[in-house]
Structures are given as structure tokens and as C-alpha cells.
PDB file of N, CA and C in Angstrom:
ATOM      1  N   UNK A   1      21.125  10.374 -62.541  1.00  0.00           N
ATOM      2  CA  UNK A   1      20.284   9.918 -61.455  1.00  0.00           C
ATOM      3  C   UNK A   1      18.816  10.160 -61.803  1.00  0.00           C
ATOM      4  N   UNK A   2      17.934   9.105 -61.257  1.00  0.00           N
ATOM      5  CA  UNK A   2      16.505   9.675 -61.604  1.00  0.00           C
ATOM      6  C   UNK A   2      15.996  10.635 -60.820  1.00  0.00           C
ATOM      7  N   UNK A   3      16.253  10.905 -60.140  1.00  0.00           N
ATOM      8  CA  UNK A   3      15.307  12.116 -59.526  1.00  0.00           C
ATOM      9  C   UNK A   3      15.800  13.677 -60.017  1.00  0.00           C
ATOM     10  N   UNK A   4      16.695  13.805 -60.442  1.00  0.00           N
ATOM     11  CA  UNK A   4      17.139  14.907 -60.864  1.00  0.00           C
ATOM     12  C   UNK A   4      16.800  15.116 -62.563  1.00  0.00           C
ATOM     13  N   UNK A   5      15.894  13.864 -63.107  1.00  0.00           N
ATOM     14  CA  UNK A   5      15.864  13.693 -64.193  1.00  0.00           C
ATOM     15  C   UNK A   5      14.322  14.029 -64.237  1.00  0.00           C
ATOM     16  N   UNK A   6      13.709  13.274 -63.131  1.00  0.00           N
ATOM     17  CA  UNK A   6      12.598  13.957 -62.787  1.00  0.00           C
ATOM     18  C   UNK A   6      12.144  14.670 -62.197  1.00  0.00           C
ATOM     19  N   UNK A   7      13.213  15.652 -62.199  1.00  0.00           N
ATOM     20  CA  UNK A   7      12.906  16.857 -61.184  1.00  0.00           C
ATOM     21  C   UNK A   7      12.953  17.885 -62.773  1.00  0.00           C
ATOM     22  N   UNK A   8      14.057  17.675 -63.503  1.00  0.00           N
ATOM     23  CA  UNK A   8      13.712  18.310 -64.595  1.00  0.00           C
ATOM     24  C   UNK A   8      12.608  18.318 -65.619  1.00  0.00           C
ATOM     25  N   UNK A   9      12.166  17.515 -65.819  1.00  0.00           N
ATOM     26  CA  UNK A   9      10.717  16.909 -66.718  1.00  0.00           C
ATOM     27  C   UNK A   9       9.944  17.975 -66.005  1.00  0.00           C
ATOM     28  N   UNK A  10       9.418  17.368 -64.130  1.00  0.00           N
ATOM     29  CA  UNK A  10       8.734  18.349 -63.839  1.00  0.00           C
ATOM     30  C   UNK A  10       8.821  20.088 -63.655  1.00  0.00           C
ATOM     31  N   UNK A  11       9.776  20.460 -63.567  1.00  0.00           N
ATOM     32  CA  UNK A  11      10.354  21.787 -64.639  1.00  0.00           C
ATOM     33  C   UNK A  11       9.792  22.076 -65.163  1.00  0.00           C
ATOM     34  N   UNK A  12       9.712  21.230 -66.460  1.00  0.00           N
ATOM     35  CA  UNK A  12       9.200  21.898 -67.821  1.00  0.00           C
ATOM     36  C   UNK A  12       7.894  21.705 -67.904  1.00  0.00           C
ATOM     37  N   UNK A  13       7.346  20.770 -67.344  1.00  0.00           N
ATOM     38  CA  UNK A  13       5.746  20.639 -67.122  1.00  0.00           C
ATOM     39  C   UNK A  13       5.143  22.058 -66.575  1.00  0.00           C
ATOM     40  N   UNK A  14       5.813  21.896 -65.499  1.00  0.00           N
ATOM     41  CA  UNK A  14       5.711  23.293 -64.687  1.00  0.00           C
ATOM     42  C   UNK A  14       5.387  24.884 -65.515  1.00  0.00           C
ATOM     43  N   UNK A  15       6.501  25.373 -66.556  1.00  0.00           N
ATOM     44  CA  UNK A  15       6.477  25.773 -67.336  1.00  0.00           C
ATOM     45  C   UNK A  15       5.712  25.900 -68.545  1.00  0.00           C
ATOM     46  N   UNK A  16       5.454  24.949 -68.788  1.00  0.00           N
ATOM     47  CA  UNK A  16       4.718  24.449 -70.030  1.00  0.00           C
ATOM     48  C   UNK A  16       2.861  25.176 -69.121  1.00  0.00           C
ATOM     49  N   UNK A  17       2.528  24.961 -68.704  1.00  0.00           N
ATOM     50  CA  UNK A  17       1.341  24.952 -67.533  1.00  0.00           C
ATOM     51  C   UNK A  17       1.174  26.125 -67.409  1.00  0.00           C
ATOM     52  N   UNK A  18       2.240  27.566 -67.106  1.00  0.00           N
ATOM     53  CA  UNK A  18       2.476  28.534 -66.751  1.00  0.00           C
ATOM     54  C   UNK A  18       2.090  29.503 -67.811  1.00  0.00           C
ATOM     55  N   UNK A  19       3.115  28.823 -68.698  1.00  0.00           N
ATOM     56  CA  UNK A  19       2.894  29.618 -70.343  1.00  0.00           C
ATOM     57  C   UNK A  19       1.165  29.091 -70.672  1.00  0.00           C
ATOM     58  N   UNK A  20       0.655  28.122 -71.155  1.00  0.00           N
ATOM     59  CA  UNK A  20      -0.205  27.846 -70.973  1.00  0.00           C
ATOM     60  C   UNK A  20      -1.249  29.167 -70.426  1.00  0.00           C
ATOM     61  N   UNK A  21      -1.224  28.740 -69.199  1.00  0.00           N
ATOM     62  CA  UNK A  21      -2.284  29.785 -68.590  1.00  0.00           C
ATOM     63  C   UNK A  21      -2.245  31.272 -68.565  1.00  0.00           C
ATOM     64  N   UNK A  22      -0.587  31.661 -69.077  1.00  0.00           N
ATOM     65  CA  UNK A  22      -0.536  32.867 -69.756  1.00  0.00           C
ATOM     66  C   UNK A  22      -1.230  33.124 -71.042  1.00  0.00           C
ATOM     67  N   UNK A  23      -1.171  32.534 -71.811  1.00  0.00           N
ATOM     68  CA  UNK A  23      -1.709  32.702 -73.036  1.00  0.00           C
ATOM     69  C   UNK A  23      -3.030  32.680 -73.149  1.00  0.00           C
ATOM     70  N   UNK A  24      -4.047  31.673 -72.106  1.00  0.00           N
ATOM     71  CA  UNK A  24      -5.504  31.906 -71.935  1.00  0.00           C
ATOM     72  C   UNK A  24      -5.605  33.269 -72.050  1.00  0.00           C
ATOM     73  N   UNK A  25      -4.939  33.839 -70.885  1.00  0.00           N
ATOM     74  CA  UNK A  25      -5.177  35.199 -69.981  1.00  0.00           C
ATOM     75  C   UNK A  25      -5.155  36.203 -70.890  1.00  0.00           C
ATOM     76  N   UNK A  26      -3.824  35.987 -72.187  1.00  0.00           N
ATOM     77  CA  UNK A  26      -4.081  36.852 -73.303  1.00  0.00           C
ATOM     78  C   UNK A  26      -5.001  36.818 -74.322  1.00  0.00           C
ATOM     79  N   UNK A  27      -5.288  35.087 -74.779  1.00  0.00           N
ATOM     80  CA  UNK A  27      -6.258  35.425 -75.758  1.00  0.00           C
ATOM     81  C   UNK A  27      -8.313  36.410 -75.111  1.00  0.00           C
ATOM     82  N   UNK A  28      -7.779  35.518 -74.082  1.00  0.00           N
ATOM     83  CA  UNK A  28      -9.281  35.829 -73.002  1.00  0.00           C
ATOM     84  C   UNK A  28      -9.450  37.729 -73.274  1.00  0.00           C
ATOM     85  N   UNK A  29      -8.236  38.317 -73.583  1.00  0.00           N
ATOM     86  CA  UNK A  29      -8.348  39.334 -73.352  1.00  0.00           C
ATOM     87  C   UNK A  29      -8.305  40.504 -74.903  1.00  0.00           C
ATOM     88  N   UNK A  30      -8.689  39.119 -75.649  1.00  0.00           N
ATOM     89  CA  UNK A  30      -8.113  39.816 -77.435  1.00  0.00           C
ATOM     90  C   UNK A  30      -6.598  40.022 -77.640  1.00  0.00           C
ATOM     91  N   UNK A  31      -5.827  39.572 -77.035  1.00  0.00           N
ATOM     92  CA  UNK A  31      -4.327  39.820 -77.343  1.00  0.00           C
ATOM     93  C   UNK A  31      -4.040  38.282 -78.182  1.00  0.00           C
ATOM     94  N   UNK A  32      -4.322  38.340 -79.209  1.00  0.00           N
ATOM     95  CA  UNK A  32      -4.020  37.099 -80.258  1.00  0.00           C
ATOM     96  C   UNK A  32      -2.745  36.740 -80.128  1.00  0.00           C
ATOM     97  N   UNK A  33      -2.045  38.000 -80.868  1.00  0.00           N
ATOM     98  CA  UNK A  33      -0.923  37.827 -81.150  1.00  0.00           C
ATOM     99  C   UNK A  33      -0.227  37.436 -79.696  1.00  0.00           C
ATOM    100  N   UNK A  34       0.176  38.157 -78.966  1.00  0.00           N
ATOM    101  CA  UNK A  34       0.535  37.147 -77.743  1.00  0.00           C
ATOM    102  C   UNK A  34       0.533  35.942 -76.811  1.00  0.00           C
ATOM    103  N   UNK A  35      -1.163  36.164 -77.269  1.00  0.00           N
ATOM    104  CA  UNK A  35      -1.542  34.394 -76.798  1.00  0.00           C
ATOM    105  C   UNK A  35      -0.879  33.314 -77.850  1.00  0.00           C
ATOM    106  N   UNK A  36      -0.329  33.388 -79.027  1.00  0.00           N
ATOM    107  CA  UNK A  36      -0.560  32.701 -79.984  1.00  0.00           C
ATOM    108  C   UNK A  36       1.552  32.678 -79.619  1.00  0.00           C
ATOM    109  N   UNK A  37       2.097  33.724 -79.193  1.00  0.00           N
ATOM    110  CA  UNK A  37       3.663  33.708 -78.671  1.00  0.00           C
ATOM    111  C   UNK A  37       3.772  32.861 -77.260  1.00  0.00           C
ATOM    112  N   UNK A  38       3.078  33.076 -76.541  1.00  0.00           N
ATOM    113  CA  UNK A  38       2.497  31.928 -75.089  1.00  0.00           C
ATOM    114  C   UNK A  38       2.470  30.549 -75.620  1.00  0.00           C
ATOM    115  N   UNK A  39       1.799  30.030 -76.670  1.00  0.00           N
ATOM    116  CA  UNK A  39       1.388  28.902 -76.488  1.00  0.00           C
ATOM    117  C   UNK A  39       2.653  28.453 -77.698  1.00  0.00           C
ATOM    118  N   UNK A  40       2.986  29.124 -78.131  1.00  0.00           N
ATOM    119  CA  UNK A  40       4.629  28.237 -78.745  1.00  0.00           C
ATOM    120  C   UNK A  40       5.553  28.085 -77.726  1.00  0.00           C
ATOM    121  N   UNK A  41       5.918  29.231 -77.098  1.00  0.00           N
ATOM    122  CA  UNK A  41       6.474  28.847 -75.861  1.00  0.00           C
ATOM    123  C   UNK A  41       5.919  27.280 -75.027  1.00  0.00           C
ATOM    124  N   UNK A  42       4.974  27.464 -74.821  1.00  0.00           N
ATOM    125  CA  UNK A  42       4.400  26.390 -73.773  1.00  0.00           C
ATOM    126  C   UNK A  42       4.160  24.936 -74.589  1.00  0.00           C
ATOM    127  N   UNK A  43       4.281  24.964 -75.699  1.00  0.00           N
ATOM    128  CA  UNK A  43       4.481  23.617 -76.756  1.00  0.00           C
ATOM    129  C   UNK A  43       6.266  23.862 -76.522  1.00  0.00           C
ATOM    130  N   UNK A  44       6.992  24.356 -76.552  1.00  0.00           N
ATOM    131  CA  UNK A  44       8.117  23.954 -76.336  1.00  0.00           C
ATOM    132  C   UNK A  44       8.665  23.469 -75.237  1.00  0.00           C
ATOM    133  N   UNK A  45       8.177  23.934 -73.758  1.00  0.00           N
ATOM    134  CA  UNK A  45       7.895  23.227 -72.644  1.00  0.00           C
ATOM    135  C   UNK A  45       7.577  21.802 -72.515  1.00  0.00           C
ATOM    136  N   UNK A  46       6.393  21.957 -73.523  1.00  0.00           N
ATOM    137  CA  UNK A  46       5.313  20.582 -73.393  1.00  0.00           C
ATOM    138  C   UNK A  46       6.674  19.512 -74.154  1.00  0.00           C
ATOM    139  N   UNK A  47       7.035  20.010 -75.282  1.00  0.00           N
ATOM    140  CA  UNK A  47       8.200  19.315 -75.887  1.00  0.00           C
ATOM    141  C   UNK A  47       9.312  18.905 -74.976  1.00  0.00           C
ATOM    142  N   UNK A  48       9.916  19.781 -74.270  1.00  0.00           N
ATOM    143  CA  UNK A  48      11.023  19.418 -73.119  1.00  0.00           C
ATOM    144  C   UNK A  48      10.474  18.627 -72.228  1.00  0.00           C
ATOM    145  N   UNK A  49       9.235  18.906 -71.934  1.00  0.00           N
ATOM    146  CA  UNK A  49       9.175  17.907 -70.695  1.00  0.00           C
ATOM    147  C   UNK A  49       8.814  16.320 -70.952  1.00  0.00           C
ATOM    148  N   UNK A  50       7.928  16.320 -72.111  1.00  0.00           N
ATOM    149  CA  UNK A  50       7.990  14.797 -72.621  1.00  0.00           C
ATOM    150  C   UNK A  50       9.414  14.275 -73.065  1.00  0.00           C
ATOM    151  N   UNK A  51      10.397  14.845 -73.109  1.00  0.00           N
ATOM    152  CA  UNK A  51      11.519  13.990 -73.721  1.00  0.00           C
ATOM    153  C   UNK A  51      12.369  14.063 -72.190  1.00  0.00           C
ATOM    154  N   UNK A  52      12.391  14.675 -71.126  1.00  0.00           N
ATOM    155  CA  UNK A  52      12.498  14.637 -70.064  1.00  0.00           C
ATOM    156  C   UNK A  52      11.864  13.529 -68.758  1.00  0.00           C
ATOM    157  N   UNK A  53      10.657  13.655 -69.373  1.00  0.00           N
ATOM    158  CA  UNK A  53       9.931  12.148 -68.846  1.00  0.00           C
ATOM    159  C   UNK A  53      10.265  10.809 -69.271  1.00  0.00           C
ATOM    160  N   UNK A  54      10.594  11.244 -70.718  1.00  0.00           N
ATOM    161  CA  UNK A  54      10.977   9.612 -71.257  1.00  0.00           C
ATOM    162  C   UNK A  54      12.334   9.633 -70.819  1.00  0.00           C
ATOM    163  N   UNK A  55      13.454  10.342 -70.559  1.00  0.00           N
ATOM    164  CA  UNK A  55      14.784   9.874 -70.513  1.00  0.00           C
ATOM    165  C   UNK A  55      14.512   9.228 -68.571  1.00  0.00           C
ATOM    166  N   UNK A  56      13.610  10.514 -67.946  1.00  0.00           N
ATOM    167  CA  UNK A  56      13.491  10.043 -66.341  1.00  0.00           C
ATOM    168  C   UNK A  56      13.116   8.662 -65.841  1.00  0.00           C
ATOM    169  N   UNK A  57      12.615   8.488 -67.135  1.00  0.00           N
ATOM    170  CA  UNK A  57      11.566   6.515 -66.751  1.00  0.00           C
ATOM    171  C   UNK A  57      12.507   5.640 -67.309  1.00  0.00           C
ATOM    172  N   UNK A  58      13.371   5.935 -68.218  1.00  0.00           N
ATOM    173  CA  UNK A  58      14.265   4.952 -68.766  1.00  0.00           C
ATOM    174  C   UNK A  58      15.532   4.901 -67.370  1.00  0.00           C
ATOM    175  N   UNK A  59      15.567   5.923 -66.738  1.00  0.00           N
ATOM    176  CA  UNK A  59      16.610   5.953 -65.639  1.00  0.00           C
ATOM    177  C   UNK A  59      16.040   5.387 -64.580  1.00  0.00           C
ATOM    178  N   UNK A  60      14.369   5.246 -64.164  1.00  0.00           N
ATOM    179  CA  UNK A  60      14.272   4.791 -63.417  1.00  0.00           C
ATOM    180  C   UNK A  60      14.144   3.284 -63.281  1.00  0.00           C
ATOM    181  N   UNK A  61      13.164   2.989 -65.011  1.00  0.00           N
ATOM    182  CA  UNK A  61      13.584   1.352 -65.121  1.00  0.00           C
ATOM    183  C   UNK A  61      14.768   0.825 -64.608  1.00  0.00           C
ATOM    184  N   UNK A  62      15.906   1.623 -65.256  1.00  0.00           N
ATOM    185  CA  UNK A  62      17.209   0.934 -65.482  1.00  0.00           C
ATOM    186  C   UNK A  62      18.155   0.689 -63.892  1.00  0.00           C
ATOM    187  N   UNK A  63      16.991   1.277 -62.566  1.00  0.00           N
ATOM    188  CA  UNK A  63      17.906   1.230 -61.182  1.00  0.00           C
ATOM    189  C   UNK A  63      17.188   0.386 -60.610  1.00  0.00           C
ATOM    190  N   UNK A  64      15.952  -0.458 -60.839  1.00  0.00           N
ATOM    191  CA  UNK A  64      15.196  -1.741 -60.732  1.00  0.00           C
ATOM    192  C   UNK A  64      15.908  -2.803 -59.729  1.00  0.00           C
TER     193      UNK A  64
END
């Protein structure tokens, strides 16, 4: 179903955003090494949620 498809995408956006602004908070604070564990995390997010968006839009084309 699409909404559950885009309920997951936005998930990981969500996530992705979170980690993200964690990792500011560490580098902001000289914690390299952690900021630099944050933002792989949050590229893997960013990764889930674009392939989450593309499967959500192909589900939603396809109920047209």
C-alpha cells in the first residue's frame, strides 16, 4: 500500500535528520570522531529513505 510505504521513507528521513543534527552537536563540540559515527549513520538513513521514496511513488503511480 502507499501510505505505509510512505510512512516508511518518512521514517527514515526522520532519522536521517536526527542523526544529522546529532552529529552537528558533536562536531560543534570537537567530538570528531563521533560526529563523523552520526553522519554514517544518517547517510544510511538518507540511503533508506531515498529507496523508500522511490518504491512509495512507484506505488503511488501504480493506484492512478
Amino acid at each position: 500500500m502507499p501510505k505505509e510505504a510512505h510512512t516508511k521513507a518518512a521514517e527514515h528521513h526522520e532519522n536521517a535528520a536526527k542523526s544529522h543534527r546529532t552529529a552537528a552537536e558533536h562536531h560543534g563540540k570537537g567530538e570528531h570522531a563521533k560526529g563523523q559515527e552520526e553522519s554514517m549513520k544518517a547517510q544510511g538513513h538518507s540511503k533508506s529513505a531515498r529507496e523508500h521514496s522511490e518504491m512509495a511513488h512507484g506505488k503511488s503511480q501504480s493506484h492512478k
